[in-house]
Protein backbone atom coordinates (compact mmCIF):
# COMPACT_ATOMS: atom_id res chain seq x y z
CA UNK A 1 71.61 176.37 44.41
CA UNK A 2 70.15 175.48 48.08
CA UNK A 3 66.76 175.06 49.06
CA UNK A 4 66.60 178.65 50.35
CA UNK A 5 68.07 180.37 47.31
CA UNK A 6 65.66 178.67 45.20
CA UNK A 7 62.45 179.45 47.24
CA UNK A 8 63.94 183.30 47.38
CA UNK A 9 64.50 183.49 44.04
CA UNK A 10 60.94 182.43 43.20
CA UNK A 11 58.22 185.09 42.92
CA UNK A 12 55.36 185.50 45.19
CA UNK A 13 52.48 184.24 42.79
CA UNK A 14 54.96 181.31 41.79
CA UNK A 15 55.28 180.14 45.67
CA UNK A 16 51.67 180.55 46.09
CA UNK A 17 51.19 178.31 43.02
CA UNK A 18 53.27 175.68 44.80
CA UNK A 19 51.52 176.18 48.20
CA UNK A 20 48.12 175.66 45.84
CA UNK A 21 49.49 172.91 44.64
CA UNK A 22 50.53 170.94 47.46
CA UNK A 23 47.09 171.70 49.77
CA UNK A 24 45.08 170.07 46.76
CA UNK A 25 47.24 167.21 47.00
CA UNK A 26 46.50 166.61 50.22
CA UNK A 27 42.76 166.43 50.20
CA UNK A 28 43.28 164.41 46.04
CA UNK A 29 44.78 161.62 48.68
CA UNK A 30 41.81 162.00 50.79
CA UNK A 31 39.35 161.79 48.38
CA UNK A 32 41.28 158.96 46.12
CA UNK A 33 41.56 156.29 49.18
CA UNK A 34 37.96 156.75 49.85
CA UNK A 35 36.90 156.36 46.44
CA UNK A 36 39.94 153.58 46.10
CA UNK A 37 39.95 151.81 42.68
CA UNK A 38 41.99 148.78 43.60
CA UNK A 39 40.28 148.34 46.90
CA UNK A 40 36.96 150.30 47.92
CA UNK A 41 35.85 150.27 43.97
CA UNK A 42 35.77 146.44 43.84
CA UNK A 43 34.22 145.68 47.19
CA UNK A 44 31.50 148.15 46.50
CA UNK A 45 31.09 145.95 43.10
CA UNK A 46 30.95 143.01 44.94
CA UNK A 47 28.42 144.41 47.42
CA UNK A 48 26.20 145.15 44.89
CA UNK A 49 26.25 141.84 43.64
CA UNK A 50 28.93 142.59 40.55
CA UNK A 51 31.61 140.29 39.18
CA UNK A 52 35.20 140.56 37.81
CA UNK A 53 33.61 141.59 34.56
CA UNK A 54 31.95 145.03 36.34
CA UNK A 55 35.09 145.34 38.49
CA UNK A 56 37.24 145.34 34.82
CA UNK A 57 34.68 147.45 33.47
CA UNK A 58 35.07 150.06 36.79
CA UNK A 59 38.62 149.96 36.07
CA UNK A 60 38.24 150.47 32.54
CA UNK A 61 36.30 153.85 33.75
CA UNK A 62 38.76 154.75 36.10
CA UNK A 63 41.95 154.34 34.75
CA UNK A 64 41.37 154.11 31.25
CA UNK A 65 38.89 156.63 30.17
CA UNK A 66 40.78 159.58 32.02
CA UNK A 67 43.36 159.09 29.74
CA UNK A 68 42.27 158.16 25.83
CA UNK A 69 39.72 161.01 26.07
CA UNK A 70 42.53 163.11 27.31
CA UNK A 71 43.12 163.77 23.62
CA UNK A 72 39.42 165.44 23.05
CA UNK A 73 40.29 168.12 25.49
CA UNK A 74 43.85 168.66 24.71
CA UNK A 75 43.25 170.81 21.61
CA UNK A 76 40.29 173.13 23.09
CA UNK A 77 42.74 173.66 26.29
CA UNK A 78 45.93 174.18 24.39
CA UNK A 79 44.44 177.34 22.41
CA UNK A 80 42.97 178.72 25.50
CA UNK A 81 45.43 181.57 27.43
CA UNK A 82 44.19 180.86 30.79
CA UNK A 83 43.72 177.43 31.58
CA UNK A 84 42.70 178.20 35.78
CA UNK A 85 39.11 178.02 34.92
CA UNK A 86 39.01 174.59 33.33
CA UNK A 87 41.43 173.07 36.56
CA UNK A 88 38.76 174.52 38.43
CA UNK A 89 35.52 173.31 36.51
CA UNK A 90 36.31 170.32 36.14
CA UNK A 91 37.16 169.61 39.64
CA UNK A 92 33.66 170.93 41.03
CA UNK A 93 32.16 168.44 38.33
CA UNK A 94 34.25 165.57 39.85
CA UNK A 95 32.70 166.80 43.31
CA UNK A 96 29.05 166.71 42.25
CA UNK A 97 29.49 163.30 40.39
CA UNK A 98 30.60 161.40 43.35
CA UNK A 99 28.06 163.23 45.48
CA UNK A 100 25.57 161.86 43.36
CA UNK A 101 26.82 157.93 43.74
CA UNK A 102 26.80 158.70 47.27
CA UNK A 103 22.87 159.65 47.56
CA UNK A 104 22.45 156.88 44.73
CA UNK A 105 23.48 154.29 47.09
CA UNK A 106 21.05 155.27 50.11
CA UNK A 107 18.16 153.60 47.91
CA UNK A 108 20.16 150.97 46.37
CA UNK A 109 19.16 147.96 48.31
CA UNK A 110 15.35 148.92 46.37
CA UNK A 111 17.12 148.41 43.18
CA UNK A 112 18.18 145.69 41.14
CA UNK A 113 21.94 145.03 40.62
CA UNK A 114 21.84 146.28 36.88
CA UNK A 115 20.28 149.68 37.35
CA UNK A 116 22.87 150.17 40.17
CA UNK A 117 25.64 149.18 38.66
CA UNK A 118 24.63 151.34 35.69
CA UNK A 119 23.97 154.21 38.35
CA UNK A 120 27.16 154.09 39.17
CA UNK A 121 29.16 153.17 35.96
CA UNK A 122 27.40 156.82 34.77
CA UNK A 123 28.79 158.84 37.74
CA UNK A 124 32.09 157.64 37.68
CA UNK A 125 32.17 157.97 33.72
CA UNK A 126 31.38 161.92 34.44
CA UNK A 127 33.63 161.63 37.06
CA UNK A 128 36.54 160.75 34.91
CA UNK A 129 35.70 162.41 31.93
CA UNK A 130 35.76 165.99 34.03
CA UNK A 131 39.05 164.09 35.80
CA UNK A 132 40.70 164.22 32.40
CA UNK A 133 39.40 167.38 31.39
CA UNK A 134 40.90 169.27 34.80
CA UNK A 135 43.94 166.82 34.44
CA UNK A 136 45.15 168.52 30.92
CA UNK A 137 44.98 171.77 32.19
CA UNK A 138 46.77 170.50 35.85
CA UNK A 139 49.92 169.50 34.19
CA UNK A 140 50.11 172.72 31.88
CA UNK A 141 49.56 175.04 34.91
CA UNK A 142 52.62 173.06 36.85
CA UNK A 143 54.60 173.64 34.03
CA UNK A 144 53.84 177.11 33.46
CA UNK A 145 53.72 178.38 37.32
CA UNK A 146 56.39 176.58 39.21
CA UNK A 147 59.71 177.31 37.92
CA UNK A 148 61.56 173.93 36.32
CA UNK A 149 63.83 174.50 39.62
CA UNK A 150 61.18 173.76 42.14
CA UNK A 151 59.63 171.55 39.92
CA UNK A 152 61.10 168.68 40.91
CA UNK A 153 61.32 169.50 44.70
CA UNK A 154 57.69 169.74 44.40
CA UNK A 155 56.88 166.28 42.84
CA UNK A 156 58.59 164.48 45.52
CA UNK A 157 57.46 166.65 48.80
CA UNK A 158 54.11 166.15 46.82
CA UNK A 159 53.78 162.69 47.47
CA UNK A 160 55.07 163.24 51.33
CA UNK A 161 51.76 165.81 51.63
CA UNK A 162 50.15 162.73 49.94
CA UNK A 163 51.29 160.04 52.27
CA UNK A 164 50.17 162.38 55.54
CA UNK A 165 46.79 161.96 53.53
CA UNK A 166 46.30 158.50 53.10
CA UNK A 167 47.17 157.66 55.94
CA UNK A 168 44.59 159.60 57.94
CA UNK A 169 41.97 158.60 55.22
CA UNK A 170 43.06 154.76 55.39
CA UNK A 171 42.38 154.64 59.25
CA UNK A 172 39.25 156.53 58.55
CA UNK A 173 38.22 154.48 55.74
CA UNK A 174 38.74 150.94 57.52
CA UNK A 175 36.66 152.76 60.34
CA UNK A 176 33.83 153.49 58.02
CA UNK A 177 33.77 150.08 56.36
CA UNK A 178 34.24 147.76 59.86
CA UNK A 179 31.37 150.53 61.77
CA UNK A 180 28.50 150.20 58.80
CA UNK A 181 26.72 147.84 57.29
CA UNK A 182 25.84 146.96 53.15
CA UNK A 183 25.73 150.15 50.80
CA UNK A 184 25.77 152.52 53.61
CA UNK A 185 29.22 152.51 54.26
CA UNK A 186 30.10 153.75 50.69
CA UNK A 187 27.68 156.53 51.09
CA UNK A 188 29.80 157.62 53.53
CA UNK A 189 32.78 157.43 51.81
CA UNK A 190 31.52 158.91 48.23
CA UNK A 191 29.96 161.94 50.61
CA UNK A 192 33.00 162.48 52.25
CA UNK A 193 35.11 162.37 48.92
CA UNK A 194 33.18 164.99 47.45
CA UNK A 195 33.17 167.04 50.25
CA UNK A 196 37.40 166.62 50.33
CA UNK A 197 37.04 167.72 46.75
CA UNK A 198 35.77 170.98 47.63
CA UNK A 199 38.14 171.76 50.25
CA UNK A 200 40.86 170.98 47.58
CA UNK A 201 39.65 173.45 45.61
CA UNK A 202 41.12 175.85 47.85
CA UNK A 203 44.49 175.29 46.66
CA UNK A 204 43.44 175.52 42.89
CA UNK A 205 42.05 179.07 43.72
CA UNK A 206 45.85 180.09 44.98
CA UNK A 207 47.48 179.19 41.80
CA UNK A 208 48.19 182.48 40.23
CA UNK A 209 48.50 181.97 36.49
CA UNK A 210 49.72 184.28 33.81
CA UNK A 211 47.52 183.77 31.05
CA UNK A 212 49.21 183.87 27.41
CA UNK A 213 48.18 184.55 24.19
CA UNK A 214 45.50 182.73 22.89
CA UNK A 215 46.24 181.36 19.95
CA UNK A 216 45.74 182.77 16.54
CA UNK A 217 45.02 179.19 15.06
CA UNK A 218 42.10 179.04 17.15
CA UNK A 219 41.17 175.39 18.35
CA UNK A 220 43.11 172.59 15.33
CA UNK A 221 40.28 170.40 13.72
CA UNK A 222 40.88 166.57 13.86
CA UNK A 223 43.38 166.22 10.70
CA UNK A 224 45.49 169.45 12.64
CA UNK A 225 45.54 167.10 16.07
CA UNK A 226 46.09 164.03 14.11
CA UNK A 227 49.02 165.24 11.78
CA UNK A 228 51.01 167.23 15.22
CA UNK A 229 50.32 163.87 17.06
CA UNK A 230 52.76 161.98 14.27
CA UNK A 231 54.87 164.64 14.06
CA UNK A 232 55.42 164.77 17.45
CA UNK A 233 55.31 160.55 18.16
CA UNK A 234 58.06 160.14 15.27
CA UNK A 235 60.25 163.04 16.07
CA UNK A 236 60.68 162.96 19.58
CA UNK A 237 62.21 159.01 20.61
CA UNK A 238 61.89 159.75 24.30
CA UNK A 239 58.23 160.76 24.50
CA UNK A 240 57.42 158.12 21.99
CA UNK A 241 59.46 155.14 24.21
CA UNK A 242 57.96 156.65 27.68
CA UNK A 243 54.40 156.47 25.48
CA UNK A 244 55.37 152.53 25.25
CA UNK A 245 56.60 152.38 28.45
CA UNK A 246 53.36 153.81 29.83
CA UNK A 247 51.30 151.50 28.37
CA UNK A 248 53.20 148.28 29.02
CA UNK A 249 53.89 149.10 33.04
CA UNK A 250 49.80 150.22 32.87
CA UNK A 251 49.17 146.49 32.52
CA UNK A 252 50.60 145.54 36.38
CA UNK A 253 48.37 148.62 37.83
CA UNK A 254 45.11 147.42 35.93
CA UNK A 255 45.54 144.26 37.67
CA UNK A 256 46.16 145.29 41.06
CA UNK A 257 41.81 145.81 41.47
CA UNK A 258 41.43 141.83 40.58
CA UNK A 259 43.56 140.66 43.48
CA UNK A 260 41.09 141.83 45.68
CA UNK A 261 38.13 139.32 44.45
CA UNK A 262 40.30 136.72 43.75
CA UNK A 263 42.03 136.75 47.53
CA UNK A 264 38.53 137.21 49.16
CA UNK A 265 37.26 134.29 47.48
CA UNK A 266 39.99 132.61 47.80
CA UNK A 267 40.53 132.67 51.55
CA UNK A 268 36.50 133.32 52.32
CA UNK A 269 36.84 136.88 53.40
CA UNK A 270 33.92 138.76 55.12
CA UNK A 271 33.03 142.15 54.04
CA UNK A 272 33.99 143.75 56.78
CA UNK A 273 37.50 142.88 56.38
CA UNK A 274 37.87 145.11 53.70
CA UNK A 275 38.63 147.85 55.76
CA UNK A 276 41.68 146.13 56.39
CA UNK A 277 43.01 145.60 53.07
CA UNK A 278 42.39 149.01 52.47
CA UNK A 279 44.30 150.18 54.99
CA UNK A 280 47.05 147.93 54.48
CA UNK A 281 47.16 148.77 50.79
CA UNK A 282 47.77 152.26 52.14
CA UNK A 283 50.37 151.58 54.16
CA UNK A 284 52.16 150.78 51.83
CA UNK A 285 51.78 153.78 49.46
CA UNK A 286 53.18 155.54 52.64
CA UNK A 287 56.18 153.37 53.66
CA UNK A 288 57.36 153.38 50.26
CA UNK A 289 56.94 156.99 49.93
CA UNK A 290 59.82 157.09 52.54
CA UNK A 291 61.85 154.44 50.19
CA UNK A 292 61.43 155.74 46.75
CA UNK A 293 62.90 159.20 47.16
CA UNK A 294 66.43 156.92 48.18
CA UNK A 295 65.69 155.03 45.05
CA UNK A 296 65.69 158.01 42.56
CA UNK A 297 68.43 159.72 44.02
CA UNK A 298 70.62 156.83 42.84
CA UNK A 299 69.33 155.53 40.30
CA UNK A 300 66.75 158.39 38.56
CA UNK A 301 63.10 158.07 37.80
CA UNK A 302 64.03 155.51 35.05
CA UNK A 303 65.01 153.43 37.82
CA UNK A 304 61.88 154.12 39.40
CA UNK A 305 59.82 153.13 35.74
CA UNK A 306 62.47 149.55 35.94
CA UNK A 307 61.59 148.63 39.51
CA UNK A 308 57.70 149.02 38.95
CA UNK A 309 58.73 146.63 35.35
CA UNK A 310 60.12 143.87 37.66
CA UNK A 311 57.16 144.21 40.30
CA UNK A 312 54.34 143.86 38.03
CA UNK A 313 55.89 140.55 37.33
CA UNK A 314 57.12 139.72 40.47
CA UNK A 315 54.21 140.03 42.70
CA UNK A 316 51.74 138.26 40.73
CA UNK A 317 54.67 135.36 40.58
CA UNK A 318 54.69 135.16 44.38
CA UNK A 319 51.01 135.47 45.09
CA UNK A 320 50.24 132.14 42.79
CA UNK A 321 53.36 130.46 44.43
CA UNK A 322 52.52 130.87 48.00
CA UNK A 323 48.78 130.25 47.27
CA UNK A 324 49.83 126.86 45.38
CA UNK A 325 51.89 125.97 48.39
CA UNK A 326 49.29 126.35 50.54
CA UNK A 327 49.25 129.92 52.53
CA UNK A 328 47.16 131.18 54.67
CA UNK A 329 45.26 134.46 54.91
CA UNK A 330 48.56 135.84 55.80
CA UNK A 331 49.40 136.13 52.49
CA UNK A 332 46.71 139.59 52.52
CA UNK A 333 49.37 140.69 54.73
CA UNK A 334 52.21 140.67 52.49
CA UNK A 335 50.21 141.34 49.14
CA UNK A 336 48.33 144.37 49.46
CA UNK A 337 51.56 146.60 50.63
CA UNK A 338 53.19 145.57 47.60
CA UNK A 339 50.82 146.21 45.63
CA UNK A 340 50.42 149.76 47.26
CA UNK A 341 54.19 150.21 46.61
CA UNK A 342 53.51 149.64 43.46
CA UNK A 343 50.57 151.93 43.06
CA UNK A 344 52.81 154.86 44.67
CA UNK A 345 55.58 154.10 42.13
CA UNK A 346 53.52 154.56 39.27
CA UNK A 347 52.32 157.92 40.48
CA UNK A 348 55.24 159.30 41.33
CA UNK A 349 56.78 158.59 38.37
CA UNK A 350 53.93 158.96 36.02
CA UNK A 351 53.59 162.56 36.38
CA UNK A 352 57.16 163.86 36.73
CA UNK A 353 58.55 162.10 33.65
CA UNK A 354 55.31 162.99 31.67
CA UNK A 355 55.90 166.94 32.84
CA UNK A 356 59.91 166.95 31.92
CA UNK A 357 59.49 164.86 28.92
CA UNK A 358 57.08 166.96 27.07
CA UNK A 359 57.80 170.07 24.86
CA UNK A 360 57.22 173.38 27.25
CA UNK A 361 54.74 175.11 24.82
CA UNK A 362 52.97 172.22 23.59
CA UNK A 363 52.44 170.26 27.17
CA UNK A 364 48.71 170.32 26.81
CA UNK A 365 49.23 168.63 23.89
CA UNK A 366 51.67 166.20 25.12
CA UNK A 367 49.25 165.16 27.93
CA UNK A 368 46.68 164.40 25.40
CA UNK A 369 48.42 162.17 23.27
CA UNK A 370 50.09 160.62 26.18
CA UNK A 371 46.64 159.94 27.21
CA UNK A 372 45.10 158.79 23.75
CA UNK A 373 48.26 156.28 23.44
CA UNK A 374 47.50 154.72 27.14
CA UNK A 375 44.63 151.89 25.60
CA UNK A 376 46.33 149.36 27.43
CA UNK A 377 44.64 150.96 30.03
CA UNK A 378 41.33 150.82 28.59
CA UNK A 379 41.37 147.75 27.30
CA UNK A 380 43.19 145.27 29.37
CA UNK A 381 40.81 145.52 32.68
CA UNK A 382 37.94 144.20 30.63
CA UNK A 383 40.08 141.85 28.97
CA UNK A 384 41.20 140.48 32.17
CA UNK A 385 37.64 140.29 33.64
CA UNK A 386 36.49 138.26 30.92
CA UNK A 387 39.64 135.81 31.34
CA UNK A 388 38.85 135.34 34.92
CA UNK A 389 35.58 133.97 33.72
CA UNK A 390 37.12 131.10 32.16
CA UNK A 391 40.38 130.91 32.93
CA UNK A 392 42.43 129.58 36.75
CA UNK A 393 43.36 133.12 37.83
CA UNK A 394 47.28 131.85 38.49
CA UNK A 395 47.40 132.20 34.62
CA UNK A 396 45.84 135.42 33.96
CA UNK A 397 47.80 136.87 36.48
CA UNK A 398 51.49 135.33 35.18
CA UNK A 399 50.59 136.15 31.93
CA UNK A 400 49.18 139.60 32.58
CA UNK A 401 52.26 140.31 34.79
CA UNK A 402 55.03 138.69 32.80
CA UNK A 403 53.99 141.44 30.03
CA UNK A 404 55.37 144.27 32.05
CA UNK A 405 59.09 143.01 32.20
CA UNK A 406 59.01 144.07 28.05
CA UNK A 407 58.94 147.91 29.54
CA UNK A 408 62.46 147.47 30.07
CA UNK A 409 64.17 148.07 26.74
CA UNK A 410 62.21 151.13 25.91
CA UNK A 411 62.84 152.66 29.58
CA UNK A 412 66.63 152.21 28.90
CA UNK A 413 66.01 154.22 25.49
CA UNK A 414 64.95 157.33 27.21
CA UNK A 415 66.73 160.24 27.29
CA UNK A 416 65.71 163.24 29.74
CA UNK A 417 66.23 164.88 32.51
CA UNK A 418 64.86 162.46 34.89
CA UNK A 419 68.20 160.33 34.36
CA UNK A 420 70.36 159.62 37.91
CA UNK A 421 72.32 162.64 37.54
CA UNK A 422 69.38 165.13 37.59
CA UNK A 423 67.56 163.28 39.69
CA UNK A 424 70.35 163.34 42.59
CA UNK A 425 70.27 167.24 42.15
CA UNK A 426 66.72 167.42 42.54
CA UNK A 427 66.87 164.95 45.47
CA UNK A 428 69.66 166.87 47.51
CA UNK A 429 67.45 169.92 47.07
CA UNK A 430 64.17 168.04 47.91
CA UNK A 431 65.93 167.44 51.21
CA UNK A 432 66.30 170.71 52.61
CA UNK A 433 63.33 172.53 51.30
């Protein structure tokens, strides 16, 4: 079926669900470069007067948190019948939460380093604790409103709408960061995260969802979520190997904020070159947006999961051999759009496998043990940060990196329909919607 037969065949609420969709995308990449947590998130920790600890701590927060506590919400959200209201709340919490570090940073040179930092560790707790709360319901609404044939047209033209976004907000962002001075410049960008936020609620408020029975069990206690969460880890091998495969690739993105730090100190970088990184960082999340989509039409999305395997060993390998030969600050050239290839990778991955992978009626569920099972996540940044405390950071990050070449056998045990022969379907209709 063409591109045009399958957007005819689709209602009218489920096209405006995809429309929704993709505008909240848009203004998500928007708000996530300015609020950057391999980039913007550790400078702002360094301007402060933070370490590698608070950046592994951050990272912790931001990467982590979203997703163990993704099991709290999953049971309350699963026995709900409309789920709209939750997408929706939790977004508008994300907005005031980053509003607040924004006006908490006007007054921050009047503070000591510990109250900020703790200022800020708050907000972006709330901020990720209403992220994971919207997140549940996100992936249960794509599931339930786009059909499974748009579905995977829409993940890939997603990240296109996502590229057009960073890249506007990268330019902007290196403006915003070269132009002010100290802890104004992130009030600046927090502000103008939150209010990207809002617009991106727009799209959330086109979804039209049916809303289903609400279930008879009423919300399962902890033994209920605790017994369906074995039952569903030991009967279903391909959720329980991409569970494994999450959380071994998880230990390459983790590491991505501590390059930052270590390259600044290590070539004497000024503040105001941030910017830069940043925007190189997101050039590469765009260039390889154009590459990817050529990758999984060959090879599938489990070729997309093996290339980010060999990359979260690979880069870290040629950072420490260059710098032990001797580079120069050229070497910020080459890193940072790797590592933002490898950054768009995981996304675009992460979230298609996770939505074709898990069981149609139970995908609330699914998200939240997905989530719960991700403690690489929240474990390894602070683990790392306390390495780099004692430790030459060449062997933290070989040893951190090697780790992610072990995703390979359980990525090669997966069965699903993100193998090469779907995936080259969904590409040749990606191409002409």
């Amino acid at each position: 079926m063409n591109k045009n037969e399958i957007w005819q065949n689709a209602s009218r609420e489920q096209q405006n669900s995809y429309r929704g969709f993709l505008i909240h995308g848009i203004f998500l990449a928007l708000t996530v470069t300015f609020t950057e947590v391999n980039s913007v998130l550790p400078a702002l920790v360094l301007q402060v007067g933070g370490s590698e600890f608070h950046i592994g701590v951050i990272t912790a927060i931001m990467i982590g948190l979203p997703l163990v506590s993704q099991l709290l919400f999953a049971p309350f959200i699963q026995s709900r019948p409309s789920k709209k209201k939750f997408l929706i709340g939790g977004l508008y919490t994300r907005m005031i939460a980053l509003f607040g570090i924004g006006m908490l940073l006007t007054v921050a040179a009047r503070m000591s380093t510990g109250s900020v930092l703790f200022f800020i560790y708050t907000g972006l707790i709330l901020f990720s604790l209403s992220g994971a709360f919207a997140g549940i319901s996100y992936v249960s609404l794509i599931g339930s409103t786009i059909p499974e044939t748009m579905r995977h047209q829409f993940f890939l033209r997603k990240q296109v709408f996502w590229s057009v976004g960073v890249l506007l907000s990268g330019v902007l962002t290196r403006y915003i960061i070269t132009g002010f001075s100290g802890s104004t410049r992130y009030t600046f960008l927090f502000s103008l995260a939150s209010l990207m936020l809002a617009f991106g609620s727009i799209g959330f408020w086109m979804i039209k969802e049916e809303p289903q029975p609400e279930s008879s069990s009423g919300k399962p206690g902890i033994k209920e979520i605790f017994n369906a969460m074995k039952k569903i880890l030991k009967e279903d091998r391909t959720f329980r190997n991409y569970c494994i495969t999450a959380n071994i690739l998880s230990m390459g993105i983790v590491l991505i904020p501590f390059y930052l730090p270590t390259l600044v100190r290590e070539f004497n970088i000024e503040s105001g070159f941030i910017g830069t990184i940043v925007l190189l960082q997101m050039s590469g999340m765009l260039l390889s947006n154009i590459f990817w989509p050529k990758i999984v039409k060959p090879l599938g999305f489990k070729g997309l999961l093996k290339i980010q395997s060999i990359a979260g060993f690979a880069i870290p390998l040629t950072m420490v051999i260059l710098i032990t030969a001797g580079a120069g600050i050229w070497l910020v050239y080459l890193i940072f759009p790797l590592l933002g290839s490898l950054a768009s990778a995981h996304k675009m991955s992460g979230e298609a496998v996770l939505v074709q992978v898990s069981n149609e009626e139970k995908r609330a569920l699914y998200s939240g043990i997905y989530g719960a099972m991700n403690l690489t996540s929240a474990m390894v940044p602070l683990i790392i940060g306390l390495l780099l405390r004692g430790f030459p950071f060449q062997w933290t990050f070989l040893i951190v990196g090697s780790f992610c070449l072990t995703a390979i056998p359980f990525i090669n045990k997966m069965i699903c329909p993100v193998d090469a022969t779907k995936a080259r379907d969904d590409m040749r209709g990606s191409l002409t919607l």
